[in-house]
PDB file of N, CA and C in Angstrom:
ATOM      1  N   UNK A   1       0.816  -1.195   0.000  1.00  0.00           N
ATOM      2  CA  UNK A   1       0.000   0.000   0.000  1.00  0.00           C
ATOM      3  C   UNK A   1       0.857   1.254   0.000  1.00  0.00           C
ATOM      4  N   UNK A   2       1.746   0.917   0.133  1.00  0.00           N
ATOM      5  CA  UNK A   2       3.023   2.351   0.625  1.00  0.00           C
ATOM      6  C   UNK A   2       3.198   2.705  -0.696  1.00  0.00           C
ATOM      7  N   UNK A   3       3.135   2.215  -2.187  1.00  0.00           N
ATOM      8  CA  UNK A   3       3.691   2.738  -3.140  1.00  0.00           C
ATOM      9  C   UNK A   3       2.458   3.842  -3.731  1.00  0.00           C
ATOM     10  N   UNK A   4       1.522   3.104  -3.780  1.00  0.00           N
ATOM     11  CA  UNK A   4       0.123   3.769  -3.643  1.00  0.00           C
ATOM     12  C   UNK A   4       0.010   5.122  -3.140  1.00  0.00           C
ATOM     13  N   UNK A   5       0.207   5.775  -2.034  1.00  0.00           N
ATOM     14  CA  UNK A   5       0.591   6.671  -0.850  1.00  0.00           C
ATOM     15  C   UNK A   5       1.492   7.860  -1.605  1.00  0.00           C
ATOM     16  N   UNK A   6       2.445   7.149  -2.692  1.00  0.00           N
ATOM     17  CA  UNK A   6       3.646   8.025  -3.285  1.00  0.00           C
ATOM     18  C   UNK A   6       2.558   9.098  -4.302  1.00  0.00           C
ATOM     19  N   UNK A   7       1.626   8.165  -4.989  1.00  0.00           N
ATOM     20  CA  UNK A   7       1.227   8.807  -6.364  1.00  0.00           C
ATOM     21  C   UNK A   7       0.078   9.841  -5.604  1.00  0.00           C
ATOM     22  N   UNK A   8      -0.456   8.924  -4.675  1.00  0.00           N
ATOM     23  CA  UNK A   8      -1.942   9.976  -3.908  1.00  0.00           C
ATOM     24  C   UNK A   8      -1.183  11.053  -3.699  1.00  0.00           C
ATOM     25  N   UNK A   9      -0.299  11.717  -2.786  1.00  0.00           N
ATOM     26  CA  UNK A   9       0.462  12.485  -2.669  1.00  0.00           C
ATOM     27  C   UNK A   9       0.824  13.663  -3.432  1.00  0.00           C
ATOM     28  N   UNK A  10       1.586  12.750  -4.382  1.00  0.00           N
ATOM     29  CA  UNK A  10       1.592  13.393  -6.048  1.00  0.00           C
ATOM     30  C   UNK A  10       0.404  14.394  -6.553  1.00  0.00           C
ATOM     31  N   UNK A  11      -0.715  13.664  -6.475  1.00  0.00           N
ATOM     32  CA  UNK A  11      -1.784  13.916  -7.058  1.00  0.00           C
ATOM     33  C   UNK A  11      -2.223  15.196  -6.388  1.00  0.00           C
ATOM     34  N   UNK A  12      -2.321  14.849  -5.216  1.00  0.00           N
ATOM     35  CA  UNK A  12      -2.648  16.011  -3.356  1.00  0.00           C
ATOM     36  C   UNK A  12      -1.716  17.377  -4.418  1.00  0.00           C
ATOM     37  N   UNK A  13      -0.920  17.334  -4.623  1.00  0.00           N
ATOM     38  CA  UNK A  13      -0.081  18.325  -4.705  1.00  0.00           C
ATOM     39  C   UNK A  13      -0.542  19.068  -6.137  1.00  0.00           C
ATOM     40  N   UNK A  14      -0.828  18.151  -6.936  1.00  0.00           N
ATOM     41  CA  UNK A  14      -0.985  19.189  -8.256  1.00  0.00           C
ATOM     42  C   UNK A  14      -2.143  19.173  -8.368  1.00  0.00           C
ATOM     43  N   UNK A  15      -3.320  18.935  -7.686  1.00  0.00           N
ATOM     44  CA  UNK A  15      -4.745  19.351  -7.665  1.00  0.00           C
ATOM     45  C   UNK A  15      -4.935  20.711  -7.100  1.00  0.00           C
ATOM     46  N   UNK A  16      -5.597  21.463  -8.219  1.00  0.00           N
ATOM     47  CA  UNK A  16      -5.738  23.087  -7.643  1.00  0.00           C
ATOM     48  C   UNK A  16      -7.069  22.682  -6.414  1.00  0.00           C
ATOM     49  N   UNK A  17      -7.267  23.073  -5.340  1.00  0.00           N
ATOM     50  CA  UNK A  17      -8.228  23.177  -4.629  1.00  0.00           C
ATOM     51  C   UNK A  17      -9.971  23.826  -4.838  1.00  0.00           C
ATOM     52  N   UNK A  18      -9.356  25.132  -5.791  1.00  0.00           N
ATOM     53  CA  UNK A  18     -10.112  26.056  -6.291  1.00  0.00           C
ATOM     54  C   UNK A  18     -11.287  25.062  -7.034  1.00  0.00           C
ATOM     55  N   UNK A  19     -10.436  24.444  -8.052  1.00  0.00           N
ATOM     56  CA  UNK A  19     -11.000  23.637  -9.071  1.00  0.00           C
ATOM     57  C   UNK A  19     -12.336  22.761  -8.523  1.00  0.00           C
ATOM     58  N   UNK A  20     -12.204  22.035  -7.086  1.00  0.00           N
ATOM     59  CA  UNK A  20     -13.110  21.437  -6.505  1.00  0.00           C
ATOM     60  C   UNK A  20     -14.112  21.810  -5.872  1.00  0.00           C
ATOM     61  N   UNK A  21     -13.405  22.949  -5.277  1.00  0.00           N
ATOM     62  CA  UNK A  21     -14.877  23.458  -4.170  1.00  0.00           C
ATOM     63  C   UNK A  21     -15.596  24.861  -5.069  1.00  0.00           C
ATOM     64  N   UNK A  22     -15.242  25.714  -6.031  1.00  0.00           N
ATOM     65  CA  UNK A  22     -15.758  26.778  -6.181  1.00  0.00           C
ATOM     66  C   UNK A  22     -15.999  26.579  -7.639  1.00  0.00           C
ATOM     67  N   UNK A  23     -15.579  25.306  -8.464  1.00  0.00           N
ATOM     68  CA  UNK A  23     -16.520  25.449  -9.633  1.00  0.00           C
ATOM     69  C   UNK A  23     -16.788  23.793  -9.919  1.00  0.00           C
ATOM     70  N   UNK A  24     -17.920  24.115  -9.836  1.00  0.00           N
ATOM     71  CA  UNK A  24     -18.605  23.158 -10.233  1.00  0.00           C
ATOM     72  C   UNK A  24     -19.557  22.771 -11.259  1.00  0.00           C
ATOM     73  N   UNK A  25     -20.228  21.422 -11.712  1.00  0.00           N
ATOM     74  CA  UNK A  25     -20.816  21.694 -12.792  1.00  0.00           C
ATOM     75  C   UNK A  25     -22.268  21.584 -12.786  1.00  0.00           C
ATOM     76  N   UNK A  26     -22.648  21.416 -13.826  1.00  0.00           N
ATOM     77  CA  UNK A  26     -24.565  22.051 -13.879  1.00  0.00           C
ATOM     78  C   UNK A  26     -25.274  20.706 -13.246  1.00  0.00           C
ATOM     79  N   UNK A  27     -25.954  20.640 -12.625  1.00  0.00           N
ATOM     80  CA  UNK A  27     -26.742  19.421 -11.405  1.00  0.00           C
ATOM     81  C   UNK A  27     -27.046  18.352 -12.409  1.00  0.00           C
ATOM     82  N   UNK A  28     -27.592  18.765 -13.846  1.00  0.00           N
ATOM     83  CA  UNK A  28     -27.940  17.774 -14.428  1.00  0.00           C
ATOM     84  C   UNK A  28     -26.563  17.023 -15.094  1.00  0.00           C
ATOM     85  N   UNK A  29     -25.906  16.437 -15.235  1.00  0.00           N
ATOM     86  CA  UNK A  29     -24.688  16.026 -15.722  1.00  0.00           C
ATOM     87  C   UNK A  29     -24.247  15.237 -14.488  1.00  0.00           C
ATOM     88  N   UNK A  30     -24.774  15.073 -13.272  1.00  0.00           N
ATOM     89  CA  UNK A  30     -24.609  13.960 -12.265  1.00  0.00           C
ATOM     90  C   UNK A  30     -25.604  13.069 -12.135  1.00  0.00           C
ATOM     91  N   UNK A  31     -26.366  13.045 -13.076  1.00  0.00           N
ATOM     92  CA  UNK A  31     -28.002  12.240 -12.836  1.00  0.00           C
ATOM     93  C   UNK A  31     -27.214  11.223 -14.383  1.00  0.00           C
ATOM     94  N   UNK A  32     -27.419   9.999 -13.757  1.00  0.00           N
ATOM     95  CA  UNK A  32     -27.447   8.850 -14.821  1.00  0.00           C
ATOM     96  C   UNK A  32     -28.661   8.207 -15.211  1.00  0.00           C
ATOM     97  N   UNK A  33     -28.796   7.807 -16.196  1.00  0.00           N
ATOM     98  CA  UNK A  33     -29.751   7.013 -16.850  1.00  0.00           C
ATOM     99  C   UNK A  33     -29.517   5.717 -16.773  1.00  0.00           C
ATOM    100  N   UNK A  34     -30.489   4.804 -16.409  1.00  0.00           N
ATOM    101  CA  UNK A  34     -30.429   3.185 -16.966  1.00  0.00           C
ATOM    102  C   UNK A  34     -31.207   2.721 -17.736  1.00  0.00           C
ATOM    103  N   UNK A  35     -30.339   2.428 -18.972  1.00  0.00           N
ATOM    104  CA  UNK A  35     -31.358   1.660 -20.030  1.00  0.00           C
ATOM    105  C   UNK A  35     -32.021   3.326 -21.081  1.00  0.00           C
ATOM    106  N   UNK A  36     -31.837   4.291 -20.339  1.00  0.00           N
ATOM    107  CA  UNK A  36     -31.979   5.423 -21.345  1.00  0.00           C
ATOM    108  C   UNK A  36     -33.285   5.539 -20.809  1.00  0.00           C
ATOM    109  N   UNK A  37     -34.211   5.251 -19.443  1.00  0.00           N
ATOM    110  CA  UNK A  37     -35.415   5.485 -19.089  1.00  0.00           C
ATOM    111  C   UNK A  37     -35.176   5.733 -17.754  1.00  0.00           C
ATOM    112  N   UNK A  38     -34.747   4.922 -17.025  1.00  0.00           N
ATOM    113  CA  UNK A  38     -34.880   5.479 -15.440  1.00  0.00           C
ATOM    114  C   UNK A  38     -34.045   5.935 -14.922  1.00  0.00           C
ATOM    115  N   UNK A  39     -33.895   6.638 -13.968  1.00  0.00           N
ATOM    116  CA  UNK A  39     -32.834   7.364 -13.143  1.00  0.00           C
ATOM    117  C   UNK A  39     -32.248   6.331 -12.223  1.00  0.00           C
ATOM    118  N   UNK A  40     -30.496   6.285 -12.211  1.00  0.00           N
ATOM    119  CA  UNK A  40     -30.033   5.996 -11.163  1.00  0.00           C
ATOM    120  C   UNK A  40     -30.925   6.621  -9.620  1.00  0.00           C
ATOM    121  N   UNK A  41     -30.099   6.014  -8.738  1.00  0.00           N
ATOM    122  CA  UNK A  41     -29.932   6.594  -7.681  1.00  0.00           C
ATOM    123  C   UNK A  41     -29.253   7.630  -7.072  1.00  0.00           C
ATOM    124  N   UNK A  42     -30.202   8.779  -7.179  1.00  0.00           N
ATOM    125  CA  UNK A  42     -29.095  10.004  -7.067  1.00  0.00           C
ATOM    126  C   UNK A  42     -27.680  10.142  -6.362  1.00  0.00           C
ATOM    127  N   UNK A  43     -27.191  10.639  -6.740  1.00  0.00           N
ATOM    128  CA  UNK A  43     -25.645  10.743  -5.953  1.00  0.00           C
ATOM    129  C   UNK A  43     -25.280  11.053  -4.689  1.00  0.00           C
ATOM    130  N   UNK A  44     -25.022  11.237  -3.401  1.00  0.00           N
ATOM    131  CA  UNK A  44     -24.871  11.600  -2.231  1.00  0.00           C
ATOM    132  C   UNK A  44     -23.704  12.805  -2.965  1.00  0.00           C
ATOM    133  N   UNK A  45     -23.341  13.494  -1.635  1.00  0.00           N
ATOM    134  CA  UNK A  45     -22.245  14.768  -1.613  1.00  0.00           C
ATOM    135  C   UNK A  45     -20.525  14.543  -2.061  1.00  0.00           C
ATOM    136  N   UNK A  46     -20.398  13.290  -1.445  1.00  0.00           N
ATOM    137  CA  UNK A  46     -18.844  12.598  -1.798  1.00  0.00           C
ATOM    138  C   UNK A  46     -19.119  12.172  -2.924  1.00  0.00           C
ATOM    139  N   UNK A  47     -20.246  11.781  -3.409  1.00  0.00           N
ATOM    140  CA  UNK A  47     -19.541  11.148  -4.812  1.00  0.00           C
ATOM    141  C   UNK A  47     -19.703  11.849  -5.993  1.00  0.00           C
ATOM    142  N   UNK A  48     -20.555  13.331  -5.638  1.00  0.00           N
ATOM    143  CA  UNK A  48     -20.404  13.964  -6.532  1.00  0.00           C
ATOM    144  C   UNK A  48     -18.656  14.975  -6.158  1.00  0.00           C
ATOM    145  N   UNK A  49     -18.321  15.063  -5.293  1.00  0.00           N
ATOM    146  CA  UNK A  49     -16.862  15.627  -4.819  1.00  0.00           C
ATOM    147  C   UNK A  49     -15.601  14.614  -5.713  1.00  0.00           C
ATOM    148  N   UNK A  50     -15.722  13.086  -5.101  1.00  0.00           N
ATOM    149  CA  UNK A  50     -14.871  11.862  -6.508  1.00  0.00           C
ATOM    150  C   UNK A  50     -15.035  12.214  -7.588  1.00  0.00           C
ATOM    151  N   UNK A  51     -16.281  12.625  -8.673  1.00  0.00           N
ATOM    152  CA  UNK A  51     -16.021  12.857  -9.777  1.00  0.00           C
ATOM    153  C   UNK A  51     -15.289  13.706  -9.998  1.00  0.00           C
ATOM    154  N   UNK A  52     -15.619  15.066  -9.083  1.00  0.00           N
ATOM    155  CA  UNK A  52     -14.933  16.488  -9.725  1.00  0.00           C
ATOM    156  C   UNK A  52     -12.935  15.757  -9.547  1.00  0.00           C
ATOM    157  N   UNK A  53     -13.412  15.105  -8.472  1.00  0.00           N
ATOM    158  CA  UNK A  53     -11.583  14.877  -8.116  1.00  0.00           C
ATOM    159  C   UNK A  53     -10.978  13.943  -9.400  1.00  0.00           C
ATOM    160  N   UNK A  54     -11.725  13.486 -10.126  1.00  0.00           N
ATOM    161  CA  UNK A  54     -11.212  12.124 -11.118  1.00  0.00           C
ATOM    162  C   UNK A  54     -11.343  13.349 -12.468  1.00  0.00           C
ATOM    163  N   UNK A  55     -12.213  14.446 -12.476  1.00  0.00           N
ATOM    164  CA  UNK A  55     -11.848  15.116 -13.429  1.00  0.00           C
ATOM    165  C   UNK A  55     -10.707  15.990 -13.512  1.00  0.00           C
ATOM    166  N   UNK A  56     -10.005  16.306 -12.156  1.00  0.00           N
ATOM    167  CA  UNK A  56      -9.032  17.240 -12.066  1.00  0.00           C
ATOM    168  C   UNK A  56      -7.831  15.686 -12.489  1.00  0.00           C
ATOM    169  N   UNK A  57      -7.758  14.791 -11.787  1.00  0.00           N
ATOM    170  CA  UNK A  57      -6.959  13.851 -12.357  1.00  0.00           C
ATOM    171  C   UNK A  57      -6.862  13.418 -12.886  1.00  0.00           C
ATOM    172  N   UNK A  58      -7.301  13.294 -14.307  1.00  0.00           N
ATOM    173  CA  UNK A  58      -7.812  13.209 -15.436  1.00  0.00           C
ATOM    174  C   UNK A  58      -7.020  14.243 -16.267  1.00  0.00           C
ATOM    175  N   UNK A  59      -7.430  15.622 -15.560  1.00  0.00           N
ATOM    176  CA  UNK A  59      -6.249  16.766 -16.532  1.00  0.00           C
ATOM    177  C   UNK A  59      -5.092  16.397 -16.022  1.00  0.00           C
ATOM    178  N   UNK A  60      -4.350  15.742 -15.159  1.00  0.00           N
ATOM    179  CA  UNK A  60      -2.744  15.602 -14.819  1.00  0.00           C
ATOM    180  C   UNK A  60      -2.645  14.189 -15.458  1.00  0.00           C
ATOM    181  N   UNK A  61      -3.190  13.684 -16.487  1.00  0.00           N
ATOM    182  CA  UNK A  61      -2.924  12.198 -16.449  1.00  0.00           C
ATOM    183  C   UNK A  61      -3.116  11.214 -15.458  1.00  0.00           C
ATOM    184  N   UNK A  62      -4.006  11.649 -14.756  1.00  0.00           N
ATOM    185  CA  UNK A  62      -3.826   9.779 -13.643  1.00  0.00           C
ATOM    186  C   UNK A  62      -4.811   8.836 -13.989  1.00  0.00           C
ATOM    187  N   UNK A  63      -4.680   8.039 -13.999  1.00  0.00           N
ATOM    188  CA  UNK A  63      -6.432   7.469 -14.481  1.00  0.00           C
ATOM    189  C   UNK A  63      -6.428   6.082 -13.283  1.00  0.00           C
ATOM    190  N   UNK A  64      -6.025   6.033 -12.566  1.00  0.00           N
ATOM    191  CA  UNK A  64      -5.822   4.557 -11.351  1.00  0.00           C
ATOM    192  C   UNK A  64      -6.288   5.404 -10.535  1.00  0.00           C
ATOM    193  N   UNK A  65      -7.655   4.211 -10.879  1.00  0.00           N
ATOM    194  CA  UNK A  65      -9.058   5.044  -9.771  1.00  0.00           C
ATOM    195  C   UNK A  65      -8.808   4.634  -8.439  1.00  0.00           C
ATOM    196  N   UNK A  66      -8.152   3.688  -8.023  1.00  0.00           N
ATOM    197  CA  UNK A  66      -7.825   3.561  -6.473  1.00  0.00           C
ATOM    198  C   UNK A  66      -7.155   4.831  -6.004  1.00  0.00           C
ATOM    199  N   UNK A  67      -5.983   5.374  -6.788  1.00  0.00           N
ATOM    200  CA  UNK A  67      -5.331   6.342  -6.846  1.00  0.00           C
ATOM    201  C   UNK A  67      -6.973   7.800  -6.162  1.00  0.00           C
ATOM    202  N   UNK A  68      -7.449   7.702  -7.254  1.00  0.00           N
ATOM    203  CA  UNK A  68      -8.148   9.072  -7.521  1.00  0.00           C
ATOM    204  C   UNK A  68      -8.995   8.850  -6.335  1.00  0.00           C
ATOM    205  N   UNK A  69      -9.464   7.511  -5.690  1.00  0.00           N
ATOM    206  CA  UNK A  69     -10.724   7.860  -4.603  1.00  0.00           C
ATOM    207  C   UNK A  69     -10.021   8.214  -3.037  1.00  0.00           C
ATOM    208  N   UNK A  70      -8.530   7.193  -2.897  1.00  0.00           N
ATOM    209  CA  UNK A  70      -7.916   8.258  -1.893  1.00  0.00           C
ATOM    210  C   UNK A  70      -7.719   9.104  -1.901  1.00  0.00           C
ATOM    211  N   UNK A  71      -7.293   9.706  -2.874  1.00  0.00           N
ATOM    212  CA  UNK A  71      -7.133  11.342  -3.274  1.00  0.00           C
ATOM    213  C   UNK A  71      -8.341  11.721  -2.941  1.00  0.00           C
ATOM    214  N   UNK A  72      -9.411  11.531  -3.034  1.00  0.00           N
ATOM    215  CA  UNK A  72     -10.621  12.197  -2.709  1.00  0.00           C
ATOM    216  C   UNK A  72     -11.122  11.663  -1.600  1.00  0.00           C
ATOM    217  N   UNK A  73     -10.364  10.845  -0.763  1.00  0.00           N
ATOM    218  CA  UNK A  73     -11.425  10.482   0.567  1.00  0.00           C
ATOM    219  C   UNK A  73     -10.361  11.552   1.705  1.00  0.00           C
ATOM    220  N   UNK A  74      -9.131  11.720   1.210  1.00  0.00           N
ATOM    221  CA  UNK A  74      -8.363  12.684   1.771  1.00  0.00           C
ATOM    222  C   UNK A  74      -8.778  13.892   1.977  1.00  0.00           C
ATOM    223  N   UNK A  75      -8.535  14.712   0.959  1.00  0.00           N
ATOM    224  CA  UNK A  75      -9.038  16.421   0.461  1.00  0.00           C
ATOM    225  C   UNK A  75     -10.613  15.793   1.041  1.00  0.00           C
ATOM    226  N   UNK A  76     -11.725  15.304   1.195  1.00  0.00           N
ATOM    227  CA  UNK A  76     -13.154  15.116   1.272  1.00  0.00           C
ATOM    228  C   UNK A  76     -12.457  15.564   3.500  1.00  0.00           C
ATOM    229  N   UNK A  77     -11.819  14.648   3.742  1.00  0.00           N
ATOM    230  CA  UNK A  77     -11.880  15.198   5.245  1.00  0.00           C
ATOM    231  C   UNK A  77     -11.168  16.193   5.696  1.00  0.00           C
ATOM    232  N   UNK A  78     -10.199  16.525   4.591  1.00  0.00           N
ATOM    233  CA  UNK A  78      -9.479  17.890   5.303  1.00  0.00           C
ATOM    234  C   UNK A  78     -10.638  19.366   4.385  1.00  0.00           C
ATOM    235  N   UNK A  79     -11.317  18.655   4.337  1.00  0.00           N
ATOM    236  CA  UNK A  79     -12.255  20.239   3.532  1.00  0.00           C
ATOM    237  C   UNK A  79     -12.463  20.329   5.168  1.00  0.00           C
ATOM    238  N   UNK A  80     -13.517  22.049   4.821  1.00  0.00           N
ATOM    239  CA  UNK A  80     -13.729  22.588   5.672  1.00  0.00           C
ATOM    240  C   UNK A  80     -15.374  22.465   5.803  1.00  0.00           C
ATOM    241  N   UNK A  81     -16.146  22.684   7.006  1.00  0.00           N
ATOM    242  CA  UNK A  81     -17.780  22.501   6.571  1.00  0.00           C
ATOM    243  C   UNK A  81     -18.353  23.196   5.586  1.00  0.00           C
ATOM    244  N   UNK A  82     -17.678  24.556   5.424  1.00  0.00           N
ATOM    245  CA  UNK A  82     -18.038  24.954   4.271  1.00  0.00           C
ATOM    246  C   UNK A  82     -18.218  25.131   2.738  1.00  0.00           C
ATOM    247  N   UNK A  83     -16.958  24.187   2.869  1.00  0.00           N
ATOM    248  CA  UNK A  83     -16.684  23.773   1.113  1.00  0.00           C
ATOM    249  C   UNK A  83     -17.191  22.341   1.196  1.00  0.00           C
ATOM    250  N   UNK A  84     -17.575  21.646   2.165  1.00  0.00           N
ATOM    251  CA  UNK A  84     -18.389  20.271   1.757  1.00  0.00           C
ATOM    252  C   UNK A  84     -19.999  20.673   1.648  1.00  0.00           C
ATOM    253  N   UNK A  85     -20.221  21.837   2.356  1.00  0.00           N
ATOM    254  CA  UNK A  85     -21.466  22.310   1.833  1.00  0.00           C
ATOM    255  C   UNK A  85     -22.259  22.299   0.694  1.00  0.00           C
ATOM    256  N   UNK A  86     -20.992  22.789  -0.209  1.00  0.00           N
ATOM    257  CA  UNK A  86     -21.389  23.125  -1.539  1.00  0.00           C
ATOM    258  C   UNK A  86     -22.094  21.961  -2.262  1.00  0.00           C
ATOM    259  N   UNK A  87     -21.196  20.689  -1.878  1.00  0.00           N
ATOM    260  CA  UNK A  87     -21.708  19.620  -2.872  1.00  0.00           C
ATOM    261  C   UNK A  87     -23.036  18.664  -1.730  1.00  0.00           C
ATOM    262  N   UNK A  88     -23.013  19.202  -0.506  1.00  0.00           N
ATOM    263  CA  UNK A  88     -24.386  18.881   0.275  1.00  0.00           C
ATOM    264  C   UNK A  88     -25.462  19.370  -0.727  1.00  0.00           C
ATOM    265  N   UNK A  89     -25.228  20.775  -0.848  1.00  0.00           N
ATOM    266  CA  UNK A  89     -26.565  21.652  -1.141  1.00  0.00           C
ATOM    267  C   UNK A  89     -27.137  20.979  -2.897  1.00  0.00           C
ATOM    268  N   UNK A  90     -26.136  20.731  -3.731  1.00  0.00           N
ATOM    269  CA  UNK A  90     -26.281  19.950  -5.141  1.00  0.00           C
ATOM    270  C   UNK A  90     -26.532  18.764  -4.840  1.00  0.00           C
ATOM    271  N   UNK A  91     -26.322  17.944  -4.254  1.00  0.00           N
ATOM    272  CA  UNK A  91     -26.430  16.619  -3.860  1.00  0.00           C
ATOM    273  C   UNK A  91     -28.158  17.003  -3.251  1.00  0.00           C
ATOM    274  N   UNK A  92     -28.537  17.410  -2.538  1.00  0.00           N
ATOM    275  CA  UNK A  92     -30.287  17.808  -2.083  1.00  0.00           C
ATOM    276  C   UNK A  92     -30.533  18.701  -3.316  1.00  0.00           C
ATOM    277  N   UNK A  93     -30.524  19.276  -4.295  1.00  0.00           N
ATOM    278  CA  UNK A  93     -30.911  19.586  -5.337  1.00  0.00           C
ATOM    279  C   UNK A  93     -31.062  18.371  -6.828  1.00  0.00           C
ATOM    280  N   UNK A  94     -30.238  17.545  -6.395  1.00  0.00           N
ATOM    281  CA  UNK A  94     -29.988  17.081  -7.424  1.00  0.00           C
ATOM    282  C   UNK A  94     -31.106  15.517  -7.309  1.00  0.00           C
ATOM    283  N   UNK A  95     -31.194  15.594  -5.893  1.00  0.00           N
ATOM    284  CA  UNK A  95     -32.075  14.323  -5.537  1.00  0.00           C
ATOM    285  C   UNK A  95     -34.053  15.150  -5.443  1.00  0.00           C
TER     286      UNK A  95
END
């Protein structure tokens, strides 16, 4: 698990912060379809926070999603209540 730890790190470092908590994207673009008729199950607050984090890692090249969800279970507890707010308040909009 220790080598793992090197790249999360990595990642911690060249993720702008900005990018996660102050822009975000339009509510509809987190709602999935199954079968092209019914709605998933709306998203909770973290997992709309993992995507934005797999899209910022995504622009640095990472694509090792084990990689990208520590990276985001990290930054998800060192946020502050107020920047996990943001994706509370879309996450109850979006459901």
């Amino acid at each position: 698990m220790a080598g793992i730890d090197y790249f999360v790190t990595s990642l911690i470092n060249k993720i702008d912060r900005r990018n996660l908590f102050f822009h975000l994207n339009d509510p509809e673009s987190y709602i999935s379809l199954v079968g092209g008729s019914r709605p998933k199950k709306p998203p909770n607050s973290f997992s709309i926070f993992r995507k934005n984090v797999c899209n910022e890692a995504r622009r640095h090249e990472v694509y090792n999603m084990r990689v990208v969800t520590k990276t985001a279970i990290i930054l998800w507890n060192q946020a502050q209540r107020n920047e996990k707010d943001i994706y509370r308040r879309l996450s109850s909009l979006i459901h």
